[in-house]
C-alpha atoms as a PDB file:
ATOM      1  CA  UNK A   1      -7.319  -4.457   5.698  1.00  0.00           C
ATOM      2  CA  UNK A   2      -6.355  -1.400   3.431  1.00  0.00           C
ATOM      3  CA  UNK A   3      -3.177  -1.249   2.156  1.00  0.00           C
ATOM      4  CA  UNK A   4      -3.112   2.335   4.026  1.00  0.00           C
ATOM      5  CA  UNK A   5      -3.589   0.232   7.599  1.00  0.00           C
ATOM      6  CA  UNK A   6      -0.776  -2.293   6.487  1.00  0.00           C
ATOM      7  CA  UNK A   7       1.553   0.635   5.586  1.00  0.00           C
ATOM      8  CA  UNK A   8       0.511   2.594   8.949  1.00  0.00           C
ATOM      9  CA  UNK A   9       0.987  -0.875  11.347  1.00  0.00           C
ATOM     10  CA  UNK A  10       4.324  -1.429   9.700  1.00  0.00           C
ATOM     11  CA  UNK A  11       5.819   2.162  10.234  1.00  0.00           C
ATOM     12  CA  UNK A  12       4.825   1.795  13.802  1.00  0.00           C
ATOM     13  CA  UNK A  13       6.123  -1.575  14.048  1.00  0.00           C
ATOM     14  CA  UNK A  14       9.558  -0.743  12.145  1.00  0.00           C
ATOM     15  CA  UNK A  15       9.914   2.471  14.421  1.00  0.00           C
ATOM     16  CA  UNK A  16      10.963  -0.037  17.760  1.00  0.00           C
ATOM     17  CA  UNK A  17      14.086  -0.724  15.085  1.00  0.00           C
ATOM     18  CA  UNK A  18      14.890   2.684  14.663  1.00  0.00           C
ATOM     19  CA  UNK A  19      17.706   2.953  16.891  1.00  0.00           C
ATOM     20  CA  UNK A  20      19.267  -0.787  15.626  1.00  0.00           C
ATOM     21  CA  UNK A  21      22.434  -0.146  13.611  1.00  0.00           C
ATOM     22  CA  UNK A  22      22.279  -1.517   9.702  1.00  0.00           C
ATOM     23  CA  UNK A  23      18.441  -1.414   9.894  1.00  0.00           C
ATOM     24  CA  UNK A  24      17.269   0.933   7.044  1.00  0.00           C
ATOM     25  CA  UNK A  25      13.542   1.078   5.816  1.00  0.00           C
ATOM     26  CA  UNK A  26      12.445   3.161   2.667  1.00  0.00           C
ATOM     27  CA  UNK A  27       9.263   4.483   0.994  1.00  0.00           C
ATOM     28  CA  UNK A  28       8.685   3.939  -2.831  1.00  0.00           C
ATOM     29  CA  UNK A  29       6.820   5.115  -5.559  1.00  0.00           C
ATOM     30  CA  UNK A  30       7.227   1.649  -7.650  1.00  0.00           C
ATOM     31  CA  UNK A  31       4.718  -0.628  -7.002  1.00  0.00           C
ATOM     32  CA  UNK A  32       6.380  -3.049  -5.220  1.00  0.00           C
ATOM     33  CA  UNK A  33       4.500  -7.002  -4.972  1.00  0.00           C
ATOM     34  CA  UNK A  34       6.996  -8.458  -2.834  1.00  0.00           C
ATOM     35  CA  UNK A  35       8.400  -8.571   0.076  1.00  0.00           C
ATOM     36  CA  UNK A  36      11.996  -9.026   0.668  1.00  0.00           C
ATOM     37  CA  UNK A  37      14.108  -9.586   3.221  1.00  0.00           C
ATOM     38  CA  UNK A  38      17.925  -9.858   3.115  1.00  0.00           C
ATOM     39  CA  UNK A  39      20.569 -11.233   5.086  1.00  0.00           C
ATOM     40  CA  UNK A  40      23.989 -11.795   3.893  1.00  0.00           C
ATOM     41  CA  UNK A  41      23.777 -14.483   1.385  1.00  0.00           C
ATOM     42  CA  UNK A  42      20.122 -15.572   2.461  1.00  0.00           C
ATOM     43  CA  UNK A  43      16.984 -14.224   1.403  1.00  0.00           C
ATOM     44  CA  UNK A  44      13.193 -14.256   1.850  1.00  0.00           C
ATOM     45  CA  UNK A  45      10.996 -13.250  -0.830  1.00  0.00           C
ATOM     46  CA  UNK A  46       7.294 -12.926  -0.020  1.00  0.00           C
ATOM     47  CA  UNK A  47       5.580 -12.670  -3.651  1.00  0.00           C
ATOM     48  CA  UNK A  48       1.955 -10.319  -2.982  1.00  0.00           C
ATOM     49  CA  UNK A  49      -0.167 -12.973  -4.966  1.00  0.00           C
ATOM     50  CA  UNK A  50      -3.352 -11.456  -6.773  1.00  0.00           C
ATOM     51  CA  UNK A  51      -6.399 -11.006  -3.782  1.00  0.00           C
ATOM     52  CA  UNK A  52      -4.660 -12.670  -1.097  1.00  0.00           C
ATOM     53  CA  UNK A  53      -2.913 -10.808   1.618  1.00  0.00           C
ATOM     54  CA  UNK A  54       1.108 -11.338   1.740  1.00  0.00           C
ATOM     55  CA  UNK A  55       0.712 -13.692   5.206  1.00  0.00           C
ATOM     56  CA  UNK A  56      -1.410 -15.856   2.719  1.00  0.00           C
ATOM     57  CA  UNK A  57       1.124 -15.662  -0.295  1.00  0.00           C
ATOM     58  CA  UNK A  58       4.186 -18.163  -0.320  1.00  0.00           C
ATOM     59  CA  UNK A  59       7.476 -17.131   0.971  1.00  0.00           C
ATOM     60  CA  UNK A  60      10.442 -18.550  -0.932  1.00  0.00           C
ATOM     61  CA  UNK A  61      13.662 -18.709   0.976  1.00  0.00           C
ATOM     62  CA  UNK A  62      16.803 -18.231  -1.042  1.00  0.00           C
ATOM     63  CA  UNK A  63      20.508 -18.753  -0.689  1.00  0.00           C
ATOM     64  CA  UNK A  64      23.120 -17.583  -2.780  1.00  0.00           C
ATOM     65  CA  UNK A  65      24.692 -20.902  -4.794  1.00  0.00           C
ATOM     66  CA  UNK A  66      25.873 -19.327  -7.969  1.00  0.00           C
ATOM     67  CA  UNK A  67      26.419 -16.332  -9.678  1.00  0.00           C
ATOM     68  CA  UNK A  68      23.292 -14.790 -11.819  1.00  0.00           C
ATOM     69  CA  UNK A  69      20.867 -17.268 -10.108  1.00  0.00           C
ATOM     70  CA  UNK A  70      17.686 -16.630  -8.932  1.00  0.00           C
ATOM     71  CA  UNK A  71      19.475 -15.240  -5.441  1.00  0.00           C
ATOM     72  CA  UNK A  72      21.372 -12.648  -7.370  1.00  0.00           C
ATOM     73  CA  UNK A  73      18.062 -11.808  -9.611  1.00  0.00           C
ATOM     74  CA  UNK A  74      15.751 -11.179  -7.058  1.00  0.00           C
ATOM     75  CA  UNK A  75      18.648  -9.217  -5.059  1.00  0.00           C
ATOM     76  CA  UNK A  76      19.399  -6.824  -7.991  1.00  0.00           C
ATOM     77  CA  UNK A  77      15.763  -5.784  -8.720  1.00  0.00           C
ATOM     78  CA  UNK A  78      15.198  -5.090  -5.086  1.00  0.00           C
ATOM     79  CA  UNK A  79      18.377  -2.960  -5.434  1.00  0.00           C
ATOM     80  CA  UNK A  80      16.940  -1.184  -7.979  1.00  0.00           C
ATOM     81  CA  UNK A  81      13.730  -0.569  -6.108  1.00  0.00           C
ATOM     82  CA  UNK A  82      15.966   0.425  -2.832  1.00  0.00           C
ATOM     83  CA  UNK A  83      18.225   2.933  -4.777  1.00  0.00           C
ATOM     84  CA  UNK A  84      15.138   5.032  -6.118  1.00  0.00           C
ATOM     85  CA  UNK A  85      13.394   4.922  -2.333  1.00  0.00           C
ATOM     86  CA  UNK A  86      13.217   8.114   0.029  1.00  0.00           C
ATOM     87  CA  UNK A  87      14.108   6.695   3.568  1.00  0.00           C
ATOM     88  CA  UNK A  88      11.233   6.443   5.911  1.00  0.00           C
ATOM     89  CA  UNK A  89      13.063   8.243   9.066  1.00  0.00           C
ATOM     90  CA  UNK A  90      15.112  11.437   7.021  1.00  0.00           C
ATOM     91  CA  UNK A  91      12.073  13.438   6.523  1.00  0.00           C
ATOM     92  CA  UNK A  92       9.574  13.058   9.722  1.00  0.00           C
ATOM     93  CA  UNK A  93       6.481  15.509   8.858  1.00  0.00           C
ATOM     94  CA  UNK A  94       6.307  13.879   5.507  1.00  0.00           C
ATOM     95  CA  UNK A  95       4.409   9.877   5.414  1.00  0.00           C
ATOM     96  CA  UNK A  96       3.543   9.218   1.356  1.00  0.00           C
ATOM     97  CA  UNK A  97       0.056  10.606   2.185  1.00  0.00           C
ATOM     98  CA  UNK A  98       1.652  13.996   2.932  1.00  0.00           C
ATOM     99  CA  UNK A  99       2.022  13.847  -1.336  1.00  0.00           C
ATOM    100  CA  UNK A 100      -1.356  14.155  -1.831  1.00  0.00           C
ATOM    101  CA  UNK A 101      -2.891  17.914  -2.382  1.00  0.00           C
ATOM    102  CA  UNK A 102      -6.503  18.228  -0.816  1.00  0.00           C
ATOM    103  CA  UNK A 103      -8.784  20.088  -2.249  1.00  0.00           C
ATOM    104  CA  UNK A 104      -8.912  22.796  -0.648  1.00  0.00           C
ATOM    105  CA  UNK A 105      -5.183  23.478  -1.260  1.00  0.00           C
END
């Protein structure tokens, strides 16, 4: 599966949590191999390993024990990747593809 398919299946699958308070999902320019989900003091981190598909790639579930451990680490650098993202629902004519100037102008 392209990565354009993945990205295209997960919009429409994120869009039946559009409505659901405190869920936010962004687009970003960084290239991004991970997955992360957080929760409170509880994460899962999905780490895209080289050719295999993220389902296939461990997940690592986290929990916040200490301060600057591997919870906070992995929390900060998504952070960073979330602060520089454009959110997925504020501009709806525009999907990253939109970005891309044809040819033919």
């Amino acid at each position: 599966m392209t990565v354009s398919t993945r990205i295209r299946i997960t919009l429409s699958e994120i869009e039946h949590l559009r409505d659901v308070p405190g869920v936010e999902a962004r687009y970003g320019d960084e290239h991004i191999a991970m997955s992360v989900f957080r929760f409170d003091s509880e994460m899962l981190v999905t780490p895209h390993l080289a050719k295999l598909v993220g389902h296939d790639s461990p997940m690592l579930h986290l929990r916040r024990h200490q301060a600057d451990g591997l919870f906070d680490r992995f929390a900060y650098h998504a952070a960073e990747l979330w602060s520089s993202g454009r959110d997925v629902w504020a501009d709806e004519s525009k999907e990253p593809s939109d970005n891309v100037t044809s040819p033919t102008g």
